[in-house]
Protein backbone atom coordinates (compact mmCIF):
# COMPACT_ATOMS: atom_id res chain seq x y z
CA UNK A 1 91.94 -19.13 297.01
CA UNK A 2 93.90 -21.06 294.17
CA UNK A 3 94.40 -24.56 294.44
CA UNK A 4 96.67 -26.48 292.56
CA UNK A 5 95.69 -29.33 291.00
CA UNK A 6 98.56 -32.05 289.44
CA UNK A 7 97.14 -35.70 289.51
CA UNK A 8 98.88 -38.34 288.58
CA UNK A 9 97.52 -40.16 285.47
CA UNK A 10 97.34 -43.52 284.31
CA UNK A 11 96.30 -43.98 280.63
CA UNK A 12 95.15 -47.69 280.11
CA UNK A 13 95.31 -49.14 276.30
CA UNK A 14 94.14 -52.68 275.75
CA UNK A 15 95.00 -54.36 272.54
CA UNK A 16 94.76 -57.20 270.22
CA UNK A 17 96.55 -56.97 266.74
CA UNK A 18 95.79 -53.38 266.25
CA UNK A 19 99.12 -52.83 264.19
CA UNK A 20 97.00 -50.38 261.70
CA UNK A 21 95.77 -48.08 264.71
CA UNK A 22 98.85 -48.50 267.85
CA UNK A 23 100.99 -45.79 266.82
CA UNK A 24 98.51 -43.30 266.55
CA UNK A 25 96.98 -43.63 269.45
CA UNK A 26 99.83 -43.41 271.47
CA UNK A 27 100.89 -40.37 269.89
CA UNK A 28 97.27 -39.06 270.63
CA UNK A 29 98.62 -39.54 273.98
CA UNK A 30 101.65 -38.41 274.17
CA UNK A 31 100.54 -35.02 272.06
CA UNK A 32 98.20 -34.61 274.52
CA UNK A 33 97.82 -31.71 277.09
CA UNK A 34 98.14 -34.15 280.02
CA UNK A 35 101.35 -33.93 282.46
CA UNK A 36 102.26 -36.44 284.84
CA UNK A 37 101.22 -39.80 283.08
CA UNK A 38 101.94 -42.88 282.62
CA UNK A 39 100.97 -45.44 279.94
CA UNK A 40 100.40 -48.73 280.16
CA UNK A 41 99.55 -50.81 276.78
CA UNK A 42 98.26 -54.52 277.42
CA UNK A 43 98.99 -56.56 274.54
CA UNK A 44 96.32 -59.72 274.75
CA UNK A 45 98.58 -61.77 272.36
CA UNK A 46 98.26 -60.25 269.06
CA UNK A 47 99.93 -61.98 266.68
CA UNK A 48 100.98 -58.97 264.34
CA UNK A 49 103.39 -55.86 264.61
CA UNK A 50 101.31 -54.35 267.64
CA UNK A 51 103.82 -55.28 270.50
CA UNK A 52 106.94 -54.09 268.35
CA UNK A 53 105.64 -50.91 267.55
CA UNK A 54 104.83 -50.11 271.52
CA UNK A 55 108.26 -51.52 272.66
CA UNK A 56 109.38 -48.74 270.10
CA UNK A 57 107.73 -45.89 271.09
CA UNK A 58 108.58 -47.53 274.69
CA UNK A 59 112.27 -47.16 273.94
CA UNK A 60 111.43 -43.54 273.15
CA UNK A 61 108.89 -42.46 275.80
CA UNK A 62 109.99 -43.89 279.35
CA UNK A 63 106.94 -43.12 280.31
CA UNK A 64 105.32 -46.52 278.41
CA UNK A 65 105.06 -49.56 279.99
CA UNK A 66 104.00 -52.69 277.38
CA UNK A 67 102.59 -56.14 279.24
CA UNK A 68 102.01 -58.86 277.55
CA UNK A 69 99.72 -61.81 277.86
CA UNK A 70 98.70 -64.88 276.37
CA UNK A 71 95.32 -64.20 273.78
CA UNK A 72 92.75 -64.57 276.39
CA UNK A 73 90.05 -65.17 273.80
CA UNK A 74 87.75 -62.53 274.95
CA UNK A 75 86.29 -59.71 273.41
């Protein structure tokens, strides 16, 4: 008996002025074999290029979603 198997994914980045490293991870991602995802990047406040660069690909994918927040000061 075959079952079919299609979950619904959620891919969770967390960043903090990671401008160098952004893009290619969410074209890791996106290049990826998964189907049926969604990613969500929280930004913790970086002060660089990071949040520009995922409202880009954003703009591209629809299937990014960028929140923002205040540095928490965390690790």
């Amino acid at each position: 008996m075959a079952i079919s198997f299609n979950p619904k994914v959620a891919v969770l980045i967390l960043t903090h002025n990671h401008e160098s490293y952004i893009a290619a991870c969410l074209k890791s991602v996106i290049q990826s074999s998964l189907q049926n995802y969604h990613i969500w990047v929280l930004d913790d406040g970086s002060t660089d290029a990071t949040p520009v660069i995922v409202e880009e690909f954003a703009c591209k994918y629809n299937h990014i979603t960028l929140i923002r927040q205040k540095h928490s000061g965390g690790v």
